[in-house]
PDB file of N, CA and C in Angstrom:
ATOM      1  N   UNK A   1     170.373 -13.422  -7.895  1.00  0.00           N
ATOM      2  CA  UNK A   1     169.743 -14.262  -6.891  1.00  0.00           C
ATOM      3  C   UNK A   1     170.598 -15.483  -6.556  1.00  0.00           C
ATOM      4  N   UNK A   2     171.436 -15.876  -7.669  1.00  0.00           N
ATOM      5  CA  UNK A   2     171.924 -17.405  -7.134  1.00  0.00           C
ATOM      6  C   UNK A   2     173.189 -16.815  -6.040  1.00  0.00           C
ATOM      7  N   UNK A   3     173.882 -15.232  -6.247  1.00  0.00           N
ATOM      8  CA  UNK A   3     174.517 -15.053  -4.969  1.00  0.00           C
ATOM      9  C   UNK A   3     173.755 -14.604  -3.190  1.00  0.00           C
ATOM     10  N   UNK A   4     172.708 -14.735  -3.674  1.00  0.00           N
ATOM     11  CA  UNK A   4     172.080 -14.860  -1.799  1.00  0.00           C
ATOM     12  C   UNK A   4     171.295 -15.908  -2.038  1.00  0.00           C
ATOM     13  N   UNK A   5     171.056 -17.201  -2.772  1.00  0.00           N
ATOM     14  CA  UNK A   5     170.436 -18.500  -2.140  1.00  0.00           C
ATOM     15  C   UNK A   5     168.920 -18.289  -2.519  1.00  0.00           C
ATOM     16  N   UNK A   6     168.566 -17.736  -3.863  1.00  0.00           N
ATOM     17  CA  UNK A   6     167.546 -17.662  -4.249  1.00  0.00           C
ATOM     18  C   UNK A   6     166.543 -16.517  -3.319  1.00  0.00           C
ATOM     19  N   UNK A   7     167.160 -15.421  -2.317  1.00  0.00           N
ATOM     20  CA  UNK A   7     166.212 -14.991  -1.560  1.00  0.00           C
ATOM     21  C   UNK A   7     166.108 -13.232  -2.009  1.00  0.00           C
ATOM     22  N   UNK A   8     165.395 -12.331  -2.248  1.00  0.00           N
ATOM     23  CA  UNK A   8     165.224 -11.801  -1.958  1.00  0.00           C
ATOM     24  C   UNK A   8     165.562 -10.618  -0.775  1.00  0.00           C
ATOM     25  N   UNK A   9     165.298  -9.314  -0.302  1.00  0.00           N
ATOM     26  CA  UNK A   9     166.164  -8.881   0.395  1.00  0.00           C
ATOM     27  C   UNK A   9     167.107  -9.023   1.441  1.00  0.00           C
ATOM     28  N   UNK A  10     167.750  -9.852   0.721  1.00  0.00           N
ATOM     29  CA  UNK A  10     169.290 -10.194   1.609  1.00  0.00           C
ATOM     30  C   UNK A  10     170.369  -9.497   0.394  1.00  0.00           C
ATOM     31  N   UNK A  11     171.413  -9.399   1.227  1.00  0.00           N
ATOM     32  CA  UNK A  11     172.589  -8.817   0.412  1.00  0.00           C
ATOM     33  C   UNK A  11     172.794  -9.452  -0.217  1.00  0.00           C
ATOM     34  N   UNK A  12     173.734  -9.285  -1.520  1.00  0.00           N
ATOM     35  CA  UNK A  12     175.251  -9.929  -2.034  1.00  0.00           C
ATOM     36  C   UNK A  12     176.101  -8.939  -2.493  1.00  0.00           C
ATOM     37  N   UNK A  13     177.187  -9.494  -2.200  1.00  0.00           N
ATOM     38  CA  UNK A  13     178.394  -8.749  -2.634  1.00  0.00           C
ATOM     39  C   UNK A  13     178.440  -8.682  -3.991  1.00  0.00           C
ATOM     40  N   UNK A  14     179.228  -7.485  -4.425  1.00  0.00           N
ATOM     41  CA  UNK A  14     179.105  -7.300  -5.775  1.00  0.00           C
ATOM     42  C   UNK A  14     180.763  -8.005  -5.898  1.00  0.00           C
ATOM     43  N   UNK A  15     181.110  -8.262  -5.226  1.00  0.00           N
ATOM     44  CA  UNK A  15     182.689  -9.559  -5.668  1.00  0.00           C
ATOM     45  C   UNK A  15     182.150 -10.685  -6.004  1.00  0.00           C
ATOM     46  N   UNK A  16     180.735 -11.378  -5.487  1.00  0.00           N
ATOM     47  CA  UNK A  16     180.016 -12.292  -5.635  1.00  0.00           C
ATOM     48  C   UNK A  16     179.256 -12.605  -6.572  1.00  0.00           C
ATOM     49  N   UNK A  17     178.599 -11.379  -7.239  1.00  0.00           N
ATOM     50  CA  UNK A  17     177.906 -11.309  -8.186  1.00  0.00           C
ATOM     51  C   UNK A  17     178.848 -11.132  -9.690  1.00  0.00           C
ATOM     52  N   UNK A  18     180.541  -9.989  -9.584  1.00  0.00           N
ATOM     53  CA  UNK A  18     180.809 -10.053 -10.563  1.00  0.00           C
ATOM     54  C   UNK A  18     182.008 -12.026 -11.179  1.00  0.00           C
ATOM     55  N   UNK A  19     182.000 -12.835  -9.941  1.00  0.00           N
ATOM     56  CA  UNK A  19     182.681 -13.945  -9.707  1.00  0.00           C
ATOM     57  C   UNK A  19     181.687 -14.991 -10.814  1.00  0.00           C
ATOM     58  N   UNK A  20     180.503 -14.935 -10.277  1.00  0.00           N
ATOM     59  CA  UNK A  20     179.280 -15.177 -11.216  1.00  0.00           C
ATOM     60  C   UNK A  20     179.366 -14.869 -12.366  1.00  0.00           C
ATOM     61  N   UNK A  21     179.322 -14.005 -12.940  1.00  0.00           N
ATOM     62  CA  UNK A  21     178.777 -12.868 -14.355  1.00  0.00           C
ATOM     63  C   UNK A  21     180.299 -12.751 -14.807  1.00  0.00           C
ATOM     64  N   UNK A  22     181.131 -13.668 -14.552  1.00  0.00           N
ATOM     65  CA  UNK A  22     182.708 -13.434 -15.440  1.00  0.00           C
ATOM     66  C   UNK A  22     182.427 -12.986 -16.686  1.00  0.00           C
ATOM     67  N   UNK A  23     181.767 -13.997 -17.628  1.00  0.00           N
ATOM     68  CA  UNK A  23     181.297 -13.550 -19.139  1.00  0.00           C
ATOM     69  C   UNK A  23     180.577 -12.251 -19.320  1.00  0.00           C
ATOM     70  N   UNK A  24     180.412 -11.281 -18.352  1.00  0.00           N
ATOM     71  CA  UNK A  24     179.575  -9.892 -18.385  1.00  0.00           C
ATOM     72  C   UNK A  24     180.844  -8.884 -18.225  1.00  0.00           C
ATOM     73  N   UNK A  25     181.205  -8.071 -19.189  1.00  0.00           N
ATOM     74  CA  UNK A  25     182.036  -7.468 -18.938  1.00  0.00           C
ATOM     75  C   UNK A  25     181.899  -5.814 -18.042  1.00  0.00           C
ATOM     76  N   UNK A  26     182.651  -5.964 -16.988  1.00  0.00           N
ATOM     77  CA  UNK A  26     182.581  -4.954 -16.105  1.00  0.00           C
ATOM     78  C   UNK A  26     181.893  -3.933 -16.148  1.00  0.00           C
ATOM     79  N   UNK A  27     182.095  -2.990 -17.459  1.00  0.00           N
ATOM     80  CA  UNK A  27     181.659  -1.916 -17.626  1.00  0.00           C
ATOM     81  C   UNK A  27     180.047  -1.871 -18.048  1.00  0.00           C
ATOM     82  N   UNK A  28     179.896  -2.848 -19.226  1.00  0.00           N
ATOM     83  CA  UNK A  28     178.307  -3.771 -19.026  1.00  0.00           C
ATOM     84  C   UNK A  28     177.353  -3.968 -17.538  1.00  0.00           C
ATOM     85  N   UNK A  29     178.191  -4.497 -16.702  1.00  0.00           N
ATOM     86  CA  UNK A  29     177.843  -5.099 -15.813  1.00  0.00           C
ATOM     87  C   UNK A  29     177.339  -3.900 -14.492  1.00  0.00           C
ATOM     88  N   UNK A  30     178.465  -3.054 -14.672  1.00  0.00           N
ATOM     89  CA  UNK A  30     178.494  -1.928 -13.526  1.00  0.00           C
ATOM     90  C   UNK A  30     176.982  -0.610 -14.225  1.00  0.00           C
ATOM     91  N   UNK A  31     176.974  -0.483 -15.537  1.00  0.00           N
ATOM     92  CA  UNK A  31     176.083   0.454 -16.272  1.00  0.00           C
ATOM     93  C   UNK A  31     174.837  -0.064 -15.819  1.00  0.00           C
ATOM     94  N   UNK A  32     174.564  -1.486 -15.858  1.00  0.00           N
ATOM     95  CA  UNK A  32     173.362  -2.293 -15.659  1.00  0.00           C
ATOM     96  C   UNK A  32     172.745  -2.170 -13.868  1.00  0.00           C
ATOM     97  N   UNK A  33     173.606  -2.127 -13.190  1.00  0.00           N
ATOM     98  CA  UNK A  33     173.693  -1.914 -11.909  1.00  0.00           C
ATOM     99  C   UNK A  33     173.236  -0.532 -11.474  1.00  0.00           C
ATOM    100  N   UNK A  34     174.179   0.197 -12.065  1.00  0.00           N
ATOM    101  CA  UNK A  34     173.300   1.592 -11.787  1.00  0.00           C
ATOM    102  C   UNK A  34     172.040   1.875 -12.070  1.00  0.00           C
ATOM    103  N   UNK A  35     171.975   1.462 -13.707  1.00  0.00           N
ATOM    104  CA  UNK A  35     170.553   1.815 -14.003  1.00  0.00           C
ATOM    105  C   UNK A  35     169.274   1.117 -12.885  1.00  0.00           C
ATOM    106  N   UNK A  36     169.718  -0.136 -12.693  1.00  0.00           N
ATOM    107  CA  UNK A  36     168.689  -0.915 -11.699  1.00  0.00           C
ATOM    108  C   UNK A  36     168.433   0.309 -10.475  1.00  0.00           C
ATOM    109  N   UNK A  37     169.684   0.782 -10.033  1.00  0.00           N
ATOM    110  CA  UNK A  37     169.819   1.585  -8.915  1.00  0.00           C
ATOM    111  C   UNK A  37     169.097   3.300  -9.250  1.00  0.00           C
ATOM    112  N   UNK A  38     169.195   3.785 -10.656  1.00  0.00           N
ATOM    113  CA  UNK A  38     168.418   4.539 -10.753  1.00  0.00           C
ATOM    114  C   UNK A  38     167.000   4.604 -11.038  1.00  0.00           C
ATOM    115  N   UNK A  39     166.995   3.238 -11.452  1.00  0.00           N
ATOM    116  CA  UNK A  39     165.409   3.489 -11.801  1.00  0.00           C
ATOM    117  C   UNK A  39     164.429   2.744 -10.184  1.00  0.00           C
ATOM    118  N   UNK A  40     164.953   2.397  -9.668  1.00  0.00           N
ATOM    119  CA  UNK A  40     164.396   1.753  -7.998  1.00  0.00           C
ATOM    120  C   UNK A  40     164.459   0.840  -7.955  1.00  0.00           C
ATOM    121  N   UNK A  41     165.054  -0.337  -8.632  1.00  0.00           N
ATOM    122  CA  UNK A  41     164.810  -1.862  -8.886  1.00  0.00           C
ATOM    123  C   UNK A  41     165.536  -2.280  -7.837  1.00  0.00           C
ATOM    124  N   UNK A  42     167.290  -1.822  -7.514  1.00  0.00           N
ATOM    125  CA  UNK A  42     167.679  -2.173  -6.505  1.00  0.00           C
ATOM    126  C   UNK A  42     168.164  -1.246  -5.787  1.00  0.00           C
ATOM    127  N   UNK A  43     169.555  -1.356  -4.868  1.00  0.00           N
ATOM    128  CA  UNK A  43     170.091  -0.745  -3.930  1.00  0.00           C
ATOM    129  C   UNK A  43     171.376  -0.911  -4.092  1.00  0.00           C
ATOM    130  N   UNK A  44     172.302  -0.152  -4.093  1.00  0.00           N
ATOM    131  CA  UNK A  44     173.810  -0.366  -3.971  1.00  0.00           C
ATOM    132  C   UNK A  44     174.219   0.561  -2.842  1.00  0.00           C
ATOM    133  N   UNK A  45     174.930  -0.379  -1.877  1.00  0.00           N
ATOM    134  CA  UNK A  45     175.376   0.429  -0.490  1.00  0.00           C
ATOM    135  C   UNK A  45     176.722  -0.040  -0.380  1.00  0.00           C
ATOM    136  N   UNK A  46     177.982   0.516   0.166  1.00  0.00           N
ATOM    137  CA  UNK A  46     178.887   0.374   0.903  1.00  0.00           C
ATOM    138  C   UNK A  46     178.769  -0.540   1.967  1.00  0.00           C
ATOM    139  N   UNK A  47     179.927  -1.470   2.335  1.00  0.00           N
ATOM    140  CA  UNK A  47     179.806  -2.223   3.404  1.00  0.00           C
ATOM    141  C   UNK A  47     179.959  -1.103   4.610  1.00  0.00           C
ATOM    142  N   UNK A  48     179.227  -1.032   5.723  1.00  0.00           N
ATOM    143  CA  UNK A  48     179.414  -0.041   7.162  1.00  0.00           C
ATOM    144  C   UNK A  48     180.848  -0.712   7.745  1.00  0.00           C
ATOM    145  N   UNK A  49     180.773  -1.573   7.666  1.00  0.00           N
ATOM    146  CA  UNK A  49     181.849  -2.584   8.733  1.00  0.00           C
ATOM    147  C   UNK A  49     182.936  -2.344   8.056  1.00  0.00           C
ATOM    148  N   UNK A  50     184.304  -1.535   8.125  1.00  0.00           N
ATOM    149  CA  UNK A  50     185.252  -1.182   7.061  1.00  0.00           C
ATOM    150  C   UNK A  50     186.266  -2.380   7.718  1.00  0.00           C
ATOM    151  N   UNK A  51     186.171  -3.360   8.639  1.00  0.00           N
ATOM    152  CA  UNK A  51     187.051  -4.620   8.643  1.00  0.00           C
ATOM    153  C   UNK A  51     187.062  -5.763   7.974  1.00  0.00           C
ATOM    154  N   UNK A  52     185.290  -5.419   7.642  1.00  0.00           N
ATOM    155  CA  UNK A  52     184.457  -6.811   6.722  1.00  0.00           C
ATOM    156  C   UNK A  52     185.059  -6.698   4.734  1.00  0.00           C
ATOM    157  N   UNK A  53     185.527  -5.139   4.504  1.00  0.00           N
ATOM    158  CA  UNK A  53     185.949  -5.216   3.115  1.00  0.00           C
ATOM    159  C   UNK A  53     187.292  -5.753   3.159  1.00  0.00           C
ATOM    160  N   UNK A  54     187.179  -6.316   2.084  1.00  0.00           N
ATOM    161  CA  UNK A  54     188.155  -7.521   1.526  1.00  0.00           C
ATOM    162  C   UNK A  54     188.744  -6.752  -0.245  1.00  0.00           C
ATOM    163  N   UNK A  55     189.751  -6.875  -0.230  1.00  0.00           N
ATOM    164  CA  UNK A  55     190.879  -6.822  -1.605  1.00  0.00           C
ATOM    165  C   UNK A  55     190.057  -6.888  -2.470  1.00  0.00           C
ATOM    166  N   UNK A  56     188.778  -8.195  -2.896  1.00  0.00           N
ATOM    167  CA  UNK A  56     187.581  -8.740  -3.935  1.00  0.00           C
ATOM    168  C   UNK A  56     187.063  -7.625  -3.490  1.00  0.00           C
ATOM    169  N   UNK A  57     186.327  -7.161  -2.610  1.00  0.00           N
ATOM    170  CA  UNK A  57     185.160  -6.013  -2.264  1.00  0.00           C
ATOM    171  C   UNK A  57     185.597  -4.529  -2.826  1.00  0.00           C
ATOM    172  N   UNK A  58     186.836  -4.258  -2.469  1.00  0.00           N
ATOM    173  CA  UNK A  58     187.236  -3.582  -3.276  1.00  0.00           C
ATOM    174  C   UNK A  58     187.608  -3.367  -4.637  1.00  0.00           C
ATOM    175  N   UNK A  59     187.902  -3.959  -5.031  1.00  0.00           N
ATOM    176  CA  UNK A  59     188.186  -4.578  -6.734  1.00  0.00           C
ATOM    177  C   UNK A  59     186.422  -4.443  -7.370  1.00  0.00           C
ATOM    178  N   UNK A  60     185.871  -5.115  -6.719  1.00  0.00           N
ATOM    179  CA  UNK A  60     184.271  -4.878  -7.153  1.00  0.00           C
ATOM    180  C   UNK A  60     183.742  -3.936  -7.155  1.00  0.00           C
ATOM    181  N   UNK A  61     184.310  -2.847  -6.324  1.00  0.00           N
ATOM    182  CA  UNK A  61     183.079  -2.199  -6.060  1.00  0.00           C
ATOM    183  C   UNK A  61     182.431  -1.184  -7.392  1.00  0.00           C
ATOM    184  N   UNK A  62     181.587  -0.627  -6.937  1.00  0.00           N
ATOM    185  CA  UNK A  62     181.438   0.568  -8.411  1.00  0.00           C
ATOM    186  C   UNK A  62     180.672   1.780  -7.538  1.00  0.00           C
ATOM    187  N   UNK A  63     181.766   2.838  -8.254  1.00  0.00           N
ATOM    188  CA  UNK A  63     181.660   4.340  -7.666  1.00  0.00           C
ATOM    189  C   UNK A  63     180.944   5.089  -7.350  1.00  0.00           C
ATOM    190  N   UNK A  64     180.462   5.649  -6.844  1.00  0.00           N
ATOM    191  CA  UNK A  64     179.491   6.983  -7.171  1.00  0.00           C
ATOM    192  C   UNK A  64     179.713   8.062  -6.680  1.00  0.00           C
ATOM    193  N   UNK A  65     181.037   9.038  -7.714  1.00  0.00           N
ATOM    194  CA  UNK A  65     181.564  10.224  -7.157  1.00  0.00           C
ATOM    195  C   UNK A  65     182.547   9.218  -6.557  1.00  0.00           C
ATOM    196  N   UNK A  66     182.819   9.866  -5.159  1.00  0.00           N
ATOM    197  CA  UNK A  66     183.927   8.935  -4.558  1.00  0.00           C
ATOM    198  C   UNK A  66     183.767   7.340  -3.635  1.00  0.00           C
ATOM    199  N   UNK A  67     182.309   7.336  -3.287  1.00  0.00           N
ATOM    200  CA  UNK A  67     182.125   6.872  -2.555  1.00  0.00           C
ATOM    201  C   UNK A  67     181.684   5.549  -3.383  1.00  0.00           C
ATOM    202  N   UNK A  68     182.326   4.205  -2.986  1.00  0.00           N
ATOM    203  CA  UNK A  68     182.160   3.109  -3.135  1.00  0.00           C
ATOM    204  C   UNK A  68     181.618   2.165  -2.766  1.00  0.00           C
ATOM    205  N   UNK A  69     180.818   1.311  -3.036  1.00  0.00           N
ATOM    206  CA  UNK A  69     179.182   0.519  -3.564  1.00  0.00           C
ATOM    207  C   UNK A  69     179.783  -0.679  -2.799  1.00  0.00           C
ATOM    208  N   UNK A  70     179.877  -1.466  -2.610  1.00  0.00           N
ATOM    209  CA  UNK A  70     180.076  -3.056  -2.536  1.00  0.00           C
ATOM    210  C   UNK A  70     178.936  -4.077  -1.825  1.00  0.00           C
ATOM    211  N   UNK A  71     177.592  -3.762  -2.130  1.00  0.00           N
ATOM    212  CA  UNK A  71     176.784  -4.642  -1.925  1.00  0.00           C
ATOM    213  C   UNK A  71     175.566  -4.021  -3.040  1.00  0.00           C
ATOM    214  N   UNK A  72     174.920  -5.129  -3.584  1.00  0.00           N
ATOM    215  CA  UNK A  72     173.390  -4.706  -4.047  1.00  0.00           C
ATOM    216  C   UNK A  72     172.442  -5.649  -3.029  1.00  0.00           C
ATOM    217  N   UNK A  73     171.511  -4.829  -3.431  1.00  0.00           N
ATOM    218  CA  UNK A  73     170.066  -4.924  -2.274  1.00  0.00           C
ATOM    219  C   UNK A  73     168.704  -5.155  -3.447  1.00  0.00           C
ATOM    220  N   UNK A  74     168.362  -6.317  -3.731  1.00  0.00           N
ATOM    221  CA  UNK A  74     166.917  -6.289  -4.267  1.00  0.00           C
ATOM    222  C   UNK A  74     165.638  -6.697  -2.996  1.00  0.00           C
ATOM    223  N   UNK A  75     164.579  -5.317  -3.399  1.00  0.00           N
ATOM    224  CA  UNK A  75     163.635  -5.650  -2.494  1.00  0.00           C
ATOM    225  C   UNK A  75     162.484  -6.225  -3.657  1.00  0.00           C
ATOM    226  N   UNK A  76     161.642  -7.193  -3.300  1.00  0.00           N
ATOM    227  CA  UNK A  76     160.384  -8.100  -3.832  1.00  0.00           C
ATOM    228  C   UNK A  76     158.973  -8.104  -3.219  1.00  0.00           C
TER     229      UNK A  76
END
């Protein structure tokens, strides 16, 4: 939450969130993510806009199969 401003369904980047969570180590961090994402808690989507990913967005992202994540989505 402190990377979208305390709100609810708005994005953040997962470059944003792992910039935050330095002390969370990646693989921690990315396992925790999925599970949120498998059990319905959140959302992990690809940016659509492929001009808007950035070097960080990429570096962040986390996989699924081939296709790469770079935003989570909590709905409230």
């Amino acid at each position: 939450l402190a990377s979208t401003g305390h709100r609810t369904n708005t994005r953040a980047r997962l470059c944003d969130i792992r910039n935050k969570l330095k002390d969370v180590d990646n693989a921690v961090l990315d396992e925790a993510l999925k599970r949120m994402q498998n059990e319905q808690e959140a959302s992990l989507y690809p940016l659509d806009n492929k001009a808007e990913i950035t070097d960080a967005d990429r570096a962040a992202a986390i996989y699924f199969g081939s296709e790469p994540r770079h935003i989570l989505w909590i709905e409230r």
